[in-house]
Structures are given as C-alpha cells and as structure tokens.
C-alpha atoms as a PDB file:
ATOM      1  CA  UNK A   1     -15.485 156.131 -23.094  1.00  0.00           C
ATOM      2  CA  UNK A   2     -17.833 156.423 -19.761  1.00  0.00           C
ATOM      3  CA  UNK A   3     -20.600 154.540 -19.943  1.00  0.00           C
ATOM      4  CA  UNK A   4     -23.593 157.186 -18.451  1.00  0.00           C
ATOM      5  CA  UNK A   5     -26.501 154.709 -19.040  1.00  0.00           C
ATOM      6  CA  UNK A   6     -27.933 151.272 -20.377  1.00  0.00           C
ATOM      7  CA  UNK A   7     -31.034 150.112 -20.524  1.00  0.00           C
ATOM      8  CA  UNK A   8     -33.530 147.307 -22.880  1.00  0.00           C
ATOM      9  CA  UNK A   9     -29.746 146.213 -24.076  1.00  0.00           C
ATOM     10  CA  UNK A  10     -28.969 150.010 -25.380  1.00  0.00           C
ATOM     11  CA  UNK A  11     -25.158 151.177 -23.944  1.00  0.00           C
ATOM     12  CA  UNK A  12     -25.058 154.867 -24.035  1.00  0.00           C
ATOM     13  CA  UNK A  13     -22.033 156.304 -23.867  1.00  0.00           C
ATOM     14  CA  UNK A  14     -20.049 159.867 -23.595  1.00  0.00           C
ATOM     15  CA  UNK A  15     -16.088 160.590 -24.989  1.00  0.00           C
ATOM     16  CA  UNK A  16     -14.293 163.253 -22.418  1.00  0.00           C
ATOM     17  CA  UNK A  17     -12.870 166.087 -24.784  1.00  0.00           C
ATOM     18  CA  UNK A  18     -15.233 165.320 -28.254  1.00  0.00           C
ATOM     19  CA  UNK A  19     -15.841 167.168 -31.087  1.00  0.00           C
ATOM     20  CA  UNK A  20     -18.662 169.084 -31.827  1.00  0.00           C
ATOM     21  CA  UNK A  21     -21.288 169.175 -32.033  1.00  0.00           C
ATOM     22  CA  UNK A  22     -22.638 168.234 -28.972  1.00  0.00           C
ATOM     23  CA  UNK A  23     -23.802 164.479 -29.151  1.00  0.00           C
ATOM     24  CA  UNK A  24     -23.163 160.589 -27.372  1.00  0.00           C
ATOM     25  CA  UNK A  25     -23.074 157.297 -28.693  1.00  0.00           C
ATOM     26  CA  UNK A  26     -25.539 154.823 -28.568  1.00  0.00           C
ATOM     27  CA  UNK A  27     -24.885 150.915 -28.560  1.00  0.00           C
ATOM     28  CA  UNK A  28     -27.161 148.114 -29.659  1.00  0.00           C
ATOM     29  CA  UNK A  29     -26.571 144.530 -30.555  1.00  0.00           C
ATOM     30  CA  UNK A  30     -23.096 145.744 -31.493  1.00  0.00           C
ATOM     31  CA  UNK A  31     -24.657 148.563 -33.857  1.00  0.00           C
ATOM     32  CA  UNK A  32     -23.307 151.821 -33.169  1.00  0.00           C
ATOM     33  CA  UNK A  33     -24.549 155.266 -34.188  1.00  0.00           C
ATOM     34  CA  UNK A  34     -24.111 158.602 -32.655  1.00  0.00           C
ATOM     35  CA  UNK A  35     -26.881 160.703 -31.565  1.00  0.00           C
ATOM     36  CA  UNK A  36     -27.039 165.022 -31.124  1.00  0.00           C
ATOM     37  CA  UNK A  37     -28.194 166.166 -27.818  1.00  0.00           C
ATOM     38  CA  UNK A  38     -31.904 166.263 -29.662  1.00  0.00           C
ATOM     39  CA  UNK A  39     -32.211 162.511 -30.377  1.00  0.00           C
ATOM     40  CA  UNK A  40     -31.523 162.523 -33.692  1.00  0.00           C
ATOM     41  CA  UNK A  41     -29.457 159.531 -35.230  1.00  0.00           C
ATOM     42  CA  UNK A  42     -26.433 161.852 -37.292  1.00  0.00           C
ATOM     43  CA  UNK A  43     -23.625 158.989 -37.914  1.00  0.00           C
ATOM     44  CA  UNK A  44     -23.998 155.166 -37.790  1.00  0.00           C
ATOM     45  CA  UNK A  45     -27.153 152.979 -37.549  1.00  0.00           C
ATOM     46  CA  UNK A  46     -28.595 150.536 -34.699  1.00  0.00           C
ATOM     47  CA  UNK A  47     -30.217 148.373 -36.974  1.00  0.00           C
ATOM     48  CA  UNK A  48     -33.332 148.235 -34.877  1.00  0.00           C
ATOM     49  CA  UNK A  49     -36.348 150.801 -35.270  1.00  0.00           C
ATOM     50  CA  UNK A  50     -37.406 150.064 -31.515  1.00  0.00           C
ATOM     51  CA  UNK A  51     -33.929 150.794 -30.094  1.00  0.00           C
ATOM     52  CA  UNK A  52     -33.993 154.243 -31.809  1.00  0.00           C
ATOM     53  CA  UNK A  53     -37.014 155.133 -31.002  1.00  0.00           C
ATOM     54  CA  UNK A  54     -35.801 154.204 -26.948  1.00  0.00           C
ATOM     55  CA  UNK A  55     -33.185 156.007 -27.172  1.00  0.00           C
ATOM     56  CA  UNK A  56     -35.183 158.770 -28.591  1.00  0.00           C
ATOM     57  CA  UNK A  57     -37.541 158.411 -25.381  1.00  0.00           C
ATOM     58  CA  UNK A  58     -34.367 158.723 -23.149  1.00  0.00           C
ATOM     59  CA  UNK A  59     -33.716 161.956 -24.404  1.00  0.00           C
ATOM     60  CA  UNK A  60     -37.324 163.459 -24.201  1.00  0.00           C
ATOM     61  CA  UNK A  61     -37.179 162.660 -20.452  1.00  0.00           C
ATOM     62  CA  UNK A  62     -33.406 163.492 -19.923  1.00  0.00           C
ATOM     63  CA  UNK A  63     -32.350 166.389 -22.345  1.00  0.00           C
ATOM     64  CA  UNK A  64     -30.736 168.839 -19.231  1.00  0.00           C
ATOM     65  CA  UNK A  65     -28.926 165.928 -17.800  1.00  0.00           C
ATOM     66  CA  UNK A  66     -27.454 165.054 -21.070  1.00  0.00           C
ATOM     67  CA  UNK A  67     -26.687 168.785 -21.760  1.00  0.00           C
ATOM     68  CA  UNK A  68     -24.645 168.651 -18.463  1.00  0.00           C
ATOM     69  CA  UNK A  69     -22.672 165.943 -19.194  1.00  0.00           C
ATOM     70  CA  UNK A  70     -21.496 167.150 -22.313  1.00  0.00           C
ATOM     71  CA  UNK A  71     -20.378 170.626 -20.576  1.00  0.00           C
ATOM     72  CA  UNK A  72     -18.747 168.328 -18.165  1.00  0.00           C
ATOM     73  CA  UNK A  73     -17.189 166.114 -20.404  1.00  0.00           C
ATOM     74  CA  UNK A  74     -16.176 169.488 -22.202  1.00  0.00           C
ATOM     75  CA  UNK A  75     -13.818 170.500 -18.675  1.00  0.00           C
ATOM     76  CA  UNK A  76     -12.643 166.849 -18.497  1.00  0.00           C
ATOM     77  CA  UNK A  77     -14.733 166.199 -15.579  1.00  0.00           C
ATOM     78  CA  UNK A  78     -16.132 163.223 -14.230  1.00  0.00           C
ATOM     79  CA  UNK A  79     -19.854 162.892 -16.437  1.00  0.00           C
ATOM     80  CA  UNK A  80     -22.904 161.860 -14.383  1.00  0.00           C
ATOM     81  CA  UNK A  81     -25.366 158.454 -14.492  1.00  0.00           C
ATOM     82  CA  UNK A  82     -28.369 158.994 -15.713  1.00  0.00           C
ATOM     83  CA  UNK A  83     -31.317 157.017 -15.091  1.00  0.00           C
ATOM     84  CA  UNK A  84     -32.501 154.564 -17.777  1.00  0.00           C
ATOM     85  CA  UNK A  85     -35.942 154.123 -18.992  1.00  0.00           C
ATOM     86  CA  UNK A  86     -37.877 151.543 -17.027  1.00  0.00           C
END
C-alpha cells in the first residue's frame, strides 16, 4: 500500500484498486483505522485523541489532493505525496 504521507509519527497510506467508499488509512503507534475523504474515523481506532485530531487537520488543508489520489488510485495510477503538517 503507497505510503502518500507521514508526519508527528502518523503513516498515511492509500490501497490501488479499494473499495468504496472513498477513504485511506491512517497509522499510529501500530493503531490502525481508516478514515473517509472527510476526516472522519469509519473502521479501526488510533488510540490517541491528538493523532486523530492531526490527521483530521491534514485533511482540512489537503481535501482536493486526497480526492485526486483516490481517482488515481481508482485507474491504477501512480498516487501523489502530499505534504505533511509541519
């Protein structure tokens, strides 16, 4: 699974041909959880408030990119980096 960003510890990562709906996976600590395209946590749990609420950040500033690399990952194309929070 690409990674497309990490930052403060959190591995975010994309699957090439995934299910709907639209969403990535988050990594933390080795907690897992899956996120929709919104920020919201829909399968799994990081186990830290502070890392969800990052990750939640992350979104706010990066929703289009994200939205791209799920259409891309949709064609089985190569996904984009996106920046991390600093």
């Amino acid at each position: 699974m690409p990674e497309i960003s990490r930052f403060f510890g959190i591995i975010i990562r994309m699957f090439y041909d995934e299910h709907s709906p639209p969403h990535f996976h988050a990594e933390y600590q080795g907690n897992k959880a899956v996120f929709d395209l919104n920020g919201n946590m829909i399968k799994g749990d990081l186990h830290s408030k502070t890392a969800r609420k990052l990750v939640r950040e992350w979104v706010d500033l990066h929703y289009e990119e994200i939205a791209e690399d799920w259409e891309l990952a949709m064609k089985d194309q190569e996904l984009k980096k996106i920046a991390p929070l600093d």
